[in-house]
C-alpha atoms as a PDB file:
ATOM      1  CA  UNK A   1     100.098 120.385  72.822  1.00  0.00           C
ATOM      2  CA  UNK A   2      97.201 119.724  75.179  1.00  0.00           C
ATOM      3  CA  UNK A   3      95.989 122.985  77.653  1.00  0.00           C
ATOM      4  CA  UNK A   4      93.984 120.653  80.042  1.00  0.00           C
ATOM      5  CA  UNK A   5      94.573 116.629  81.190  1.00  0.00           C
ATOM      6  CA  UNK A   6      92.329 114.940  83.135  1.00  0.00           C
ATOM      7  CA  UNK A   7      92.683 111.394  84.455  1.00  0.00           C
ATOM      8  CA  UNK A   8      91.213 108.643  87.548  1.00  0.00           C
ATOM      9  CA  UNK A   9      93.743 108.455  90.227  1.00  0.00           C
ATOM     10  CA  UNK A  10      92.785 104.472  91.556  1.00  0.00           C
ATOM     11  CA  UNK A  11      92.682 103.192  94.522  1.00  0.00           C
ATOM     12  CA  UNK A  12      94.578 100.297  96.068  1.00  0.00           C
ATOM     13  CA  UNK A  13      94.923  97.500  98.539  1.00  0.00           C
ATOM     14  CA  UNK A  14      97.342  95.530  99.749  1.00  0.00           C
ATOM     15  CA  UNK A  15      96.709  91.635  99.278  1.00  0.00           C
ATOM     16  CA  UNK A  16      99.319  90.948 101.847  1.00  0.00           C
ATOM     17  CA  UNK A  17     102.207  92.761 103.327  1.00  0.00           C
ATOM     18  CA  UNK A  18     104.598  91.944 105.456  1.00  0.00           C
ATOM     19  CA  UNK A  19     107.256  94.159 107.580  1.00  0.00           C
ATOM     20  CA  UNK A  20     110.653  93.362 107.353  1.00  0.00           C
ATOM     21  CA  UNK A  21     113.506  94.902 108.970  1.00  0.00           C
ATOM     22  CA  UNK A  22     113.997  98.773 109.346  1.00  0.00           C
ATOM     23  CA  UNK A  23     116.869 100.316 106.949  1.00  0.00           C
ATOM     24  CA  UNK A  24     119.640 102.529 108.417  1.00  0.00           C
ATOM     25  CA  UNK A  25     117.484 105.505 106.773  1.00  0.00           C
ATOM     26  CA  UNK A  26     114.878 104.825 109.420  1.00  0.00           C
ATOM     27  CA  UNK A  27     112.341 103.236 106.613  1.00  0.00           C
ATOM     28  CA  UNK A  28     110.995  99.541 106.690  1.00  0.00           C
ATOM     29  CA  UNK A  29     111.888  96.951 104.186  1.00  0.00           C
ATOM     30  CA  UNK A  30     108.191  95.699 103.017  1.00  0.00           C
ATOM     31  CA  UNK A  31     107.341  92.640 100.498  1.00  0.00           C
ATOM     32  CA  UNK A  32     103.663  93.349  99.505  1.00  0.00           C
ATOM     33  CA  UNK A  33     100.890  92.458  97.016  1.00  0.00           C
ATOM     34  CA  UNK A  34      99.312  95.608  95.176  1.00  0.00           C
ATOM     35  CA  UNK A  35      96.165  95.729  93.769  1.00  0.00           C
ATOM     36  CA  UNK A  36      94.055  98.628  91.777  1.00  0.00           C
ATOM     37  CA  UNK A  37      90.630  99.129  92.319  1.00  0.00           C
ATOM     38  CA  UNK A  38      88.157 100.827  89.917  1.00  0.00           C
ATOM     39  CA  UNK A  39      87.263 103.550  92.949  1.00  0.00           C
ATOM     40  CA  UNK A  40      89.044 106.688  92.231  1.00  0.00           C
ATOM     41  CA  UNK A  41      89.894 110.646  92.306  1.00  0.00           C
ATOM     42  CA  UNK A  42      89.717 112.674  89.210  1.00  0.00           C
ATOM     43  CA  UNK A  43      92.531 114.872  89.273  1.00  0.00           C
ATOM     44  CA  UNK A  44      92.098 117.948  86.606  1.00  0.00           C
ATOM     45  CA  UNK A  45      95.546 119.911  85.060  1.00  0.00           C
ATOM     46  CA  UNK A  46      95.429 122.453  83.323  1.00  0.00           C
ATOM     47  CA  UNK A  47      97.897 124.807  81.980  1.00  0.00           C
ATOM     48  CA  UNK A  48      98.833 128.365  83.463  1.00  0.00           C
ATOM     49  CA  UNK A  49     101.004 131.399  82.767  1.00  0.00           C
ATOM     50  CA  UNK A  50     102.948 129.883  85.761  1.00  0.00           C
ATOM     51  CA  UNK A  51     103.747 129.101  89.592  1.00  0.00           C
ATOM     52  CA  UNK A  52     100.758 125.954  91.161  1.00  0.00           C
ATOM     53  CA  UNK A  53      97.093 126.203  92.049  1.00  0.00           C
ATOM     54  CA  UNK A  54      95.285 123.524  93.829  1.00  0.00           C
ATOM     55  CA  UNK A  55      91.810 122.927  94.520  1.00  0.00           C
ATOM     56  CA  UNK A  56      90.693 120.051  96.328  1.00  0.00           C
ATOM     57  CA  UNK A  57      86.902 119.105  96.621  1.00  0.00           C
ATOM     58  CA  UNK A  58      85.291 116.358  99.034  1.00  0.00           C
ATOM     59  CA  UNK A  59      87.975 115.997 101.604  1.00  0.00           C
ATOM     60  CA  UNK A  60      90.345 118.023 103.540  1.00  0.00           C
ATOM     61  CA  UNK A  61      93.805 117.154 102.597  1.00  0.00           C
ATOM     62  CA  UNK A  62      95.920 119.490 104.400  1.00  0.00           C
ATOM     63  CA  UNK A  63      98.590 122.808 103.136  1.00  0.00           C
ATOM     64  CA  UNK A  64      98.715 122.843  99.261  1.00  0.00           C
ATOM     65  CA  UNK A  65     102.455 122.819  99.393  1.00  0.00           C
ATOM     66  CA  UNK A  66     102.745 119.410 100.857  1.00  0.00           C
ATOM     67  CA  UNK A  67     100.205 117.698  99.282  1.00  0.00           C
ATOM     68  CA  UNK A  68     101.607 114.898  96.721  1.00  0.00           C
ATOM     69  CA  UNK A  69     100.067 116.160  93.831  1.00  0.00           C
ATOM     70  CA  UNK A  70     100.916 119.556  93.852  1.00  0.00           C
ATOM     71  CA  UNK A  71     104.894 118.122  94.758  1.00  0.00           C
ATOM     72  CA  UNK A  72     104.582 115.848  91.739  1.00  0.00           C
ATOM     73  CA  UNK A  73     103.701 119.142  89.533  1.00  0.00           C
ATOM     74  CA  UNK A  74     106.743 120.975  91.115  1.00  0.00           C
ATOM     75  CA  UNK A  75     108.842 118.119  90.210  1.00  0.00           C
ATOM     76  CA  UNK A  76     107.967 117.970  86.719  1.00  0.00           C
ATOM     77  CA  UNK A  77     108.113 121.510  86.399  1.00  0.00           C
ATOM     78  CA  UNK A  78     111.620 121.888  87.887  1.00  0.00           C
ATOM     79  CA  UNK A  79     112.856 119.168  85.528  1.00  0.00           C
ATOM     80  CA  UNK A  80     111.231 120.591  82.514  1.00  0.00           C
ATOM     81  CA  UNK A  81     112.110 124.702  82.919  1.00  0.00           C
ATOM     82  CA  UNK A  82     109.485 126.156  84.468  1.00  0.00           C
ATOM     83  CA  UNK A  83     108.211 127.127  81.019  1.00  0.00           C
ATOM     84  CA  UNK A  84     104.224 127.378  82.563  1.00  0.00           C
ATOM     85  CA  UNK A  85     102.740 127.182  85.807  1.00  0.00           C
ATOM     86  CA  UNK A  86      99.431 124.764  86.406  1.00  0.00           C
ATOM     87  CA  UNK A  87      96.352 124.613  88.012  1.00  0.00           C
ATOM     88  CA  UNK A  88      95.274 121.110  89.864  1.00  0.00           C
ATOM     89  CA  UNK A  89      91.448 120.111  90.588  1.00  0.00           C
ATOM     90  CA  UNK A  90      91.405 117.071  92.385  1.00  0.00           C
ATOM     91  CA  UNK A  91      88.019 115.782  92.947  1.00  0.00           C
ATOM     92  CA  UNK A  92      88.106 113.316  95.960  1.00  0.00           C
ATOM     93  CA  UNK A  93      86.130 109.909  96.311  1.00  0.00           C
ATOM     94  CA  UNK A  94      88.876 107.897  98.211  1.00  0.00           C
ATOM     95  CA  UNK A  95      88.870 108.192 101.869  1.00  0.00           C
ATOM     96  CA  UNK A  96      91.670 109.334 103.528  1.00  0.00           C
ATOM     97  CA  UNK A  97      94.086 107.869 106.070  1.00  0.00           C
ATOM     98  CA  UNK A  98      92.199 104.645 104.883  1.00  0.00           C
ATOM     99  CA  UNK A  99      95.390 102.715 103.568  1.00  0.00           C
ATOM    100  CA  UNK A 100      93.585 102.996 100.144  1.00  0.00           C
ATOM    101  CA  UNK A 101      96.704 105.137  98.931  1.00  0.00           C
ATOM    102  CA  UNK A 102      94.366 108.408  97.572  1.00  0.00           C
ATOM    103  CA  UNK A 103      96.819 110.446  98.067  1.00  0.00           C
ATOM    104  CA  UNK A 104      99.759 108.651  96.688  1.00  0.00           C
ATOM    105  CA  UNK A 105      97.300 107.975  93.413  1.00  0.00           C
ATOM    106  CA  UNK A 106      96.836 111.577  93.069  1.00  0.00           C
ATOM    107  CA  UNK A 107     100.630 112.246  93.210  1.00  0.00           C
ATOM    108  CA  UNK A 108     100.844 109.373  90.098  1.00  0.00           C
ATOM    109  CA  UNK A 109      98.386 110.921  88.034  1.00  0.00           C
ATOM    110  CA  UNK A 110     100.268 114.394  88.602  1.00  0.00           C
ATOM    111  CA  UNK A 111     102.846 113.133  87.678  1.00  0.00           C
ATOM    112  CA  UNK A 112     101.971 112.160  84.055  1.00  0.00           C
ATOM    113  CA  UNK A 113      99.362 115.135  83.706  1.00  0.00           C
ATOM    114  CA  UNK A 114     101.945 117.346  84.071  1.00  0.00           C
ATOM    115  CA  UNK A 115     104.228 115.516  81.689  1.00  0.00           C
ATOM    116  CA  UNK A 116     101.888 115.529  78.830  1.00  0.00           C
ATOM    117  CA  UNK A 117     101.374 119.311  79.181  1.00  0.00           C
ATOM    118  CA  UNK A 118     105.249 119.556  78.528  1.00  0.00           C
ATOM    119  CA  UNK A 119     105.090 117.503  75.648  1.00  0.00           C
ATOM    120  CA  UNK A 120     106.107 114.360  77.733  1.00  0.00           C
ATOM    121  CA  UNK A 121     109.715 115.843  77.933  1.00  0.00           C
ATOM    122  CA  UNK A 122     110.571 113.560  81.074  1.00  0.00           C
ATOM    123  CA  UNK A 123     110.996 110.131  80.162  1.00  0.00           C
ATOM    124  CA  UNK A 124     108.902 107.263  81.773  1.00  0.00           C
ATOM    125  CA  UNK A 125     112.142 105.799  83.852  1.00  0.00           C
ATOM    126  CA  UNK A 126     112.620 109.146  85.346  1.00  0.00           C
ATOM    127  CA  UNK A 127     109.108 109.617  86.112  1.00  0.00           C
ATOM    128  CA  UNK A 128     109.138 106.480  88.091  1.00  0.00           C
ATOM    129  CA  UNK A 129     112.070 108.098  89.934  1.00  0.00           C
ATOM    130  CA  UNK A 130     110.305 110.930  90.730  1.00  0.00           C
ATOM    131  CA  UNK A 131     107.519 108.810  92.026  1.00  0.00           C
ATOM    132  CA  UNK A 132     109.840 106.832  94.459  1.00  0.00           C
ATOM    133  CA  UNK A 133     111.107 110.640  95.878  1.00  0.00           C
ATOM    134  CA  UNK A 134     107.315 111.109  96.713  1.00  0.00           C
ATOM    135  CA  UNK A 135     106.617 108.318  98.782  1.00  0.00           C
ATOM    136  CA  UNK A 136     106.435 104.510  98.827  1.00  0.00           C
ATOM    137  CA  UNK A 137     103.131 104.020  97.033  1.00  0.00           C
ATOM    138  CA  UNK A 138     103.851 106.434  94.559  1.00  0.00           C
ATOM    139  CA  UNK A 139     105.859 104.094  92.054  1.00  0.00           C
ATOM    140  CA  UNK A 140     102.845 101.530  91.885  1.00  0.00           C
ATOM    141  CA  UNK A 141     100.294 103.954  91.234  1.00  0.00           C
ATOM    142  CA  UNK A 142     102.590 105.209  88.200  1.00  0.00           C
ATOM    143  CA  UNK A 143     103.442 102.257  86.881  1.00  0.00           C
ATOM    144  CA  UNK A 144     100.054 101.438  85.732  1.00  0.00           C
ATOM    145  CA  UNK A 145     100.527  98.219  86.706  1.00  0.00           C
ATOM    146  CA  UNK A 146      96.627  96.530  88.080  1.00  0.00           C
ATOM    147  CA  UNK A 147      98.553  94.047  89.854  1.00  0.00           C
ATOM    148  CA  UNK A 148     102.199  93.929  91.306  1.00  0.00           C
ATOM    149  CA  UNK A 149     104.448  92.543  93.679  1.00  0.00           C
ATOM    150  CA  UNK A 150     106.777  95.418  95.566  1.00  0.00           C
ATOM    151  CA  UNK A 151     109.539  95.246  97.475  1.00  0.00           C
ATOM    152  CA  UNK A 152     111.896  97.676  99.606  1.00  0.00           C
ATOM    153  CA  UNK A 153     110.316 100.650  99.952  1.00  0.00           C
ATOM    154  CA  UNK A 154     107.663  99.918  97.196  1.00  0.00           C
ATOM    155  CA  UNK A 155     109.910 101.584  94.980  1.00  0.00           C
ATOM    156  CA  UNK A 156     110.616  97.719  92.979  1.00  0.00           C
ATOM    157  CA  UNK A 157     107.906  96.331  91.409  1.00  0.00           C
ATOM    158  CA  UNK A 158     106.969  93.202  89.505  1.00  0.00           C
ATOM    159  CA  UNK A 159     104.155  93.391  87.062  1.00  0.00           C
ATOM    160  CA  UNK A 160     101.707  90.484  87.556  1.00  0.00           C
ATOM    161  CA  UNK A 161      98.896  89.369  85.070  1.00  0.00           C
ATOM    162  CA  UNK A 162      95.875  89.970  87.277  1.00  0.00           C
ATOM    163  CA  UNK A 163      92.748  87.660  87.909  1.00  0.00           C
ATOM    164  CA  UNK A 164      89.805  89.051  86.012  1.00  0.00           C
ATOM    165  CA  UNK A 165      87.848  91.959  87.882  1.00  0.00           C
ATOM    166  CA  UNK A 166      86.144  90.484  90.810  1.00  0.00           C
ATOM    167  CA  UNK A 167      83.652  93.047  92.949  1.00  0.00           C
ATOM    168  CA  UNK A 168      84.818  94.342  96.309  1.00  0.00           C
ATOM    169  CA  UNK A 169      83.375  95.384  99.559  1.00  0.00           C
ATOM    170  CA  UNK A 170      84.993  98.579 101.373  1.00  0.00           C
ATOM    171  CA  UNK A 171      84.467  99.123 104.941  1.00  0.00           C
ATOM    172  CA  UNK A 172      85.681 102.661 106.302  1.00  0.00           C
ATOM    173  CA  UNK A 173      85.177 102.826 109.958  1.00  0.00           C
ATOM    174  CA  UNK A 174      84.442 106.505 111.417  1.00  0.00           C
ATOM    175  CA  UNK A 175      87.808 106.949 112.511  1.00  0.00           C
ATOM    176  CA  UNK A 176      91.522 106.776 110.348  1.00  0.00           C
ATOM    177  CA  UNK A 177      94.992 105.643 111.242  1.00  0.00           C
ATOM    178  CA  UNK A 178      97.906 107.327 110.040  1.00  0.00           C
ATOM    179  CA  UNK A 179     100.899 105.545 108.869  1.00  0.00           C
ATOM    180  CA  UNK A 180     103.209 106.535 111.314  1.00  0.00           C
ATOM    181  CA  UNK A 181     100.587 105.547 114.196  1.00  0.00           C
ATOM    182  CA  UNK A 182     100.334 101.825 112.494  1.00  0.00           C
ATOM    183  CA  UNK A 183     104.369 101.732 112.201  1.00  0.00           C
ATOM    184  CA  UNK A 184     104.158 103.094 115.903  1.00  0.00           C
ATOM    185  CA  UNK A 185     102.027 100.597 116.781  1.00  0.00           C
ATOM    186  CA  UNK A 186     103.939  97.724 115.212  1.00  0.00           C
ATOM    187  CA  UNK A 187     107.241  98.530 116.778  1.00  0.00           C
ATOM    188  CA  UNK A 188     105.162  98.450 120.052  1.00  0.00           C
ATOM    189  CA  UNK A 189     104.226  94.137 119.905  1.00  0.00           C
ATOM    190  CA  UNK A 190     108.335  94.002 118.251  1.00  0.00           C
ATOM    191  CA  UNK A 191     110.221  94.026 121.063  1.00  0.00           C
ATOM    192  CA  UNK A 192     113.118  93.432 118.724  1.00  0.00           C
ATOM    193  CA  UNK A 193     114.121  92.804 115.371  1.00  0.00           C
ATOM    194  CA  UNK A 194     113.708  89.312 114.138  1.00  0.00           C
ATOM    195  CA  UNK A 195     114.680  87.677 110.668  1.00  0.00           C
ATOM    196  CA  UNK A 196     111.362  87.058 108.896  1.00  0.00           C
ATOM    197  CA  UNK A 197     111.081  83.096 107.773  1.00  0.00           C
ATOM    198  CA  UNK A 198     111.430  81.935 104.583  1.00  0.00           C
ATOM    199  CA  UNK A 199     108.526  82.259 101.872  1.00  0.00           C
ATOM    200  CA  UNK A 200     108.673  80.322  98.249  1.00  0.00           C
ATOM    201  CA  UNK A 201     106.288  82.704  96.006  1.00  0.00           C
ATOM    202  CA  UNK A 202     104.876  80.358  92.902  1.00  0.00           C
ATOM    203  CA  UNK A 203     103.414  82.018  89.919  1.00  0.00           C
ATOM    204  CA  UNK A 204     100.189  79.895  90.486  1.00  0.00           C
ATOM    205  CA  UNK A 205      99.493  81.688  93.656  1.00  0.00           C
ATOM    206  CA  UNK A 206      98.939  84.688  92.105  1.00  0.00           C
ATOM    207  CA  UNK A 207      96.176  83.050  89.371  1.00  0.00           C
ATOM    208  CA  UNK A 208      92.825  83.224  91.502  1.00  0.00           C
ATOM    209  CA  UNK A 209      91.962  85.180  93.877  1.00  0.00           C
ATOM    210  CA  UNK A 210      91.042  82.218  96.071  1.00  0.00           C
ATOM    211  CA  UNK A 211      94.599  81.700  95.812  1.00  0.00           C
ATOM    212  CA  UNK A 212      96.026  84.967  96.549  1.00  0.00           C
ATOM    213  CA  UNK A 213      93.127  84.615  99.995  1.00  0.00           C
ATOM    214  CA  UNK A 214      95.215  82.099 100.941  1.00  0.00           C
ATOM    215  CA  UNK A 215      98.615  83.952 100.884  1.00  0.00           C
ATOM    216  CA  UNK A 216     100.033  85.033 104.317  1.00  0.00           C
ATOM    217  CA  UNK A 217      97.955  88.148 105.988  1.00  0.00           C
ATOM    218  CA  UNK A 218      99.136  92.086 106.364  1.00  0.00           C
ATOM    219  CA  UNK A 219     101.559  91.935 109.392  1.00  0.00           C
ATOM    220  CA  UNK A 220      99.372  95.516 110.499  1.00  0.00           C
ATOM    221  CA  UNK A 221      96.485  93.314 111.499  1.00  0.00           C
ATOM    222  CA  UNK A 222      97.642  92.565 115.176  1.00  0.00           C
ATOM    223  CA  UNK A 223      98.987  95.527 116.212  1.00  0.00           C
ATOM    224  CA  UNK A 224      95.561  97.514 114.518  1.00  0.00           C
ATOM    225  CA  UNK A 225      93.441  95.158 115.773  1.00  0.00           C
ATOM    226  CA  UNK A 226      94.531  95.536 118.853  1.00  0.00           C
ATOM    227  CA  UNK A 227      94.328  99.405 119.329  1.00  0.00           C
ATOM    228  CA  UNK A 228      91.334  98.857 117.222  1.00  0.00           C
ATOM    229  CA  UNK A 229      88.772  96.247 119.161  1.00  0.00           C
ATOM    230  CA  UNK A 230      85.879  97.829 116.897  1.00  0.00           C
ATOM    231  CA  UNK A 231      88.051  97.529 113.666  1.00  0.00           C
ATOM    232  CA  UNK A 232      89.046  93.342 114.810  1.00  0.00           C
ATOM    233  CA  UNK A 233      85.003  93.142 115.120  1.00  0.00           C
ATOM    234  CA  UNK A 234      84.386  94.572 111.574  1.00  0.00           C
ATOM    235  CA  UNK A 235      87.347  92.029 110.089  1.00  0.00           C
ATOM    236  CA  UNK A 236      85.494  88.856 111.803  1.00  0.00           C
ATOM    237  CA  UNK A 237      82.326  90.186 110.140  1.00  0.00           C
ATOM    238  CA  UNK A 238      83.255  90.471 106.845  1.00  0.00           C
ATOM    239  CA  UNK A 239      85.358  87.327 107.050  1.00  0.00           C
ATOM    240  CA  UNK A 240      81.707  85.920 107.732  1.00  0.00           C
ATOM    241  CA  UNK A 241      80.120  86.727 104.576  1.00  0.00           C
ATOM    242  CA  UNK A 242      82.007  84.304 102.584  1.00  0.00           C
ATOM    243  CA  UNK A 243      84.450  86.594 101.020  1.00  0.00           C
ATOM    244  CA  UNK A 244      87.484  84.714  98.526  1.00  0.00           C
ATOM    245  CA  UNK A 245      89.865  87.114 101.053  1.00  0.00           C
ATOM    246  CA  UNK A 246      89.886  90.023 103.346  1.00  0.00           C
ATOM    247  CA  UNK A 247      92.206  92.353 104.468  1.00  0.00           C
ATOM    248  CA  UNK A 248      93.340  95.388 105.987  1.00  0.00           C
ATOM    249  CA  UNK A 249      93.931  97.871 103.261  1.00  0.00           C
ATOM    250  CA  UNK A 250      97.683  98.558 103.519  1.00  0.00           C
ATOM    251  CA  UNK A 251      98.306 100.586 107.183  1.00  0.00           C
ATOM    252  CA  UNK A 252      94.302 100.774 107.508  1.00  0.00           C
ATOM    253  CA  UNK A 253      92.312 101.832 108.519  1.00  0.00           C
ATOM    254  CA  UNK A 254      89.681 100.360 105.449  1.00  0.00           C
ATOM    255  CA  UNK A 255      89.181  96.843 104.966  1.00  0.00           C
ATOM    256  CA  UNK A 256      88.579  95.008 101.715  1.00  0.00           C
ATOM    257  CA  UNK A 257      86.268  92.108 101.091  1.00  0.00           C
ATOM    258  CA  UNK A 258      87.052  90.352  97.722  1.00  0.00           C
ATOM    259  CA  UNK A 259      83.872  88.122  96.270  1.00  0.00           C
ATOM    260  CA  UNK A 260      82.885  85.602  93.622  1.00  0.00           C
ATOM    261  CA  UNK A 261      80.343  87.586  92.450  1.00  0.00           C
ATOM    262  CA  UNK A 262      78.229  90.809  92.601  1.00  0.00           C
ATOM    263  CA  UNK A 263      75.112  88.513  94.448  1.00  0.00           C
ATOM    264  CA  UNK A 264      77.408  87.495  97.289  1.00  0.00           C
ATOM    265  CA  UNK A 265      79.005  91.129  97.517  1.00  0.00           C
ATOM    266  CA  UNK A 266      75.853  93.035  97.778  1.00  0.00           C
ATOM    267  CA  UNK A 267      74.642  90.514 100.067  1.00  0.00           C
ATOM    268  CA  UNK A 268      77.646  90.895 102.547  1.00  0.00           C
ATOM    269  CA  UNK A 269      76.564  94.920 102.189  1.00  0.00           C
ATOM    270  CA  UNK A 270      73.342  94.556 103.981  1.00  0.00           C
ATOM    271  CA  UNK A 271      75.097  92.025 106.501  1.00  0.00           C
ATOM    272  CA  UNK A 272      77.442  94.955 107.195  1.00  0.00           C
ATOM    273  CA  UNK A 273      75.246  97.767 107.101  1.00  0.00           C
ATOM    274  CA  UNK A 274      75.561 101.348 107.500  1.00  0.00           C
ATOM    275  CA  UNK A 275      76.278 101.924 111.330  1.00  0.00           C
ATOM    276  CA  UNK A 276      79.191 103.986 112.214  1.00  0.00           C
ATOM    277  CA  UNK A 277      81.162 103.021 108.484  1.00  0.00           C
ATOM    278  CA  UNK A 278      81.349 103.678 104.980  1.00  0.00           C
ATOM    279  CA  UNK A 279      80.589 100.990 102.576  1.00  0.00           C
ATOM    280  CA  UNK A 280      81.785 100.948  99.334  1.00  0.00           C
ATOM    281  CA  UNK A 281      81.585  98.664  96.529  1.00  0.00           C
ATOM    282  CA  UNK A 282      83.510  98.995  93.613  1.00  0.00           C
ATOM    283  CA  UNK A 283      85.997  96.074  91.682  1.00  0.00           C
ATOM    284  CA  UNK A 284      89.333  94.996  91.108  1.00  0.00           C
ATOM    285  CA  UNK A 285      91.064  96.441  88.111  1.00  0.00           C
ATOM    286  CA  UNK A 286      92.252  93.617  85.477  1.00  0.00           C
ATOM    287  CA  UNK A 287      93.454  95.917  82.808  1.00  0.00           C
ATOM    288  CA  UNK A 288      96.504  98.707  83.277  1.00  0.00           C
ATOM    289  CA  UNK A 289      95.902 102.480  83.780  1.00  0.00           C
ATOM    290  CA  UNK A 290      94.566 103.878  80.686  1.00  0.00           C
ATOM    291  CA  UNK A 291      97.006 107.218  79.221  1.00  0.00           C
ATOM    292  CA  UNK A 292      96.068 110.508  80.845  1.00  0.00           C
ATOM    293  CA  UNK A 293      93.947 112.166  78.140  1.00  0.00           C
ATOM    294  CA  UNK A 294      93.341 115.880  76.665  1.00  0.00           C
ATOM    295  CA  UNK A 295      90.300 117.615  76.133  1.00  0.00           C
END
């Protein structure tokens, strides 16, 4: 039985998304595209005599109690006895309120940590339950899945064979957008609810990433873009520098640039430069989420 598990907590994007009606709960139907990326947290768990410690370096993530990881750890702890308590390091690389779904990633990787310090008493189907009580991304990130189509809440999930790892181009601006200020500002150019057309998904468009570029957009962009004028100016930008696709990272407020290759990436980089933003390059994952490991 381990005493420590350590594991990277990815990052995603959405490749598109779109917004469909809202649910009698007050939640959004969404169809959407997931992605992993190779940027990432390092979450840290090790075992205690009991109750939940968290420490959180390199970004300010709010109260303890409601971050995701440390309710993923209560969770499994609940389910399993209470036999030991835990202490959580999360060490953290993905910006927040970026729509790069750090948070949600850390609550994943809790998730199973925990698990393998109780001997992985909760099985795998009811860990993916438990990740669709902590929030829509949640499911995704602990699948392991490097490339899925979700629907509902994210909560259903298709696993897709992804393209092979292509590099990436983030772009943070200096400011964030919450989710409920994106959803705010959605309902805001939706004067009402309309039925969403019809759209025939082919495995072939899900082969290339050229291909996936040319799937429909993230139905955020408008309503973002709008509030946003700098963020719009940053998206035609990018969309400059020859990219395969570019989006807004789920809600935003990131963007991601997808490229043939590392010259054309590092390129756009310069183009973009440092002003006022965070640029980060990393890659698309193309293999699943390795097993959270021991000591």
């Amino acid at each position: 039985m381990p005493d420590r598990v350590t594991a990277a907590a990815h990052a995603k994007a959405n490749l598109f998304l779109r917004v469909l009606a809202r649910e009698s709960s007050g939640y959004h139907s969404l169809e959407t595209l997931f992605t992993l990326l190779e940027l990432h947290d390092d979450v840290a768990v090790e075992r205690t005599e009991a109750g939940i410690e968290l420490d959180v370096e390199g970004a300010d993530t709010g109260p303890a109690e409601e971050n995701l990881a440390y309710r993923a750890a209560a969770m499994v702890l609940d389910a399993t006895g209470r036999r030991f308590g835990v202490r959580i390091g999360l060490t953290k690389r993905i910006p927040v309120q970026a729509g790069l779904g750090g948070g949600s990633s850390d609550g994943a990787a809790a998730l199973h940590a925990v698990n393998l310090l109780a001997e992985t008493a909760v099985p795998q189907h009811e860990i993916l339950q438990f990740a669709a009580k902590l929030g829509s991304d949640v499911p995704f990130f602990a699948s392991g899945a490097p490339l899925a189509l979700a629907w509902g809440r994210g909560e259903r999930l298709f696993r897709l064979t992804p393209p092979p790892a292509a590099p990436t181009l983030l772009v943070v601006p200096r400011f964030g957008i919450s989710t409920k200020q994106a959803y705010e500002l959605l309902a805001q150019t939706r004067v009402h609810e309309e039925r969403r057309g019809a759209v025939a998904l082919e495995a072939d468009a899900f082969g290339s990433w050229g291909a996936i570029g040319r799937l429909s957009g993230n139905d955020f962009e408008a309503p973002v873009f709008g509030k946003e004028p700098e963020l719009r100016e940053l998206f035609e930008r990018l969309a400059e520098t020859r990219p395969l696709l570019v989006r807004l990272c789920g809600s935003g407020s990131a963007l991601i640039a997808v490229y043939r290759n590392e010259t054309d990436r590092d390129g756009a980089e310069l183009t973009m430069g440092q002003r006022d933003r965070a640029l980060i390059g990393t890659h698309t994952r193309a293999v699943p989420t390795p097993a959270q490991k021991g000591p």
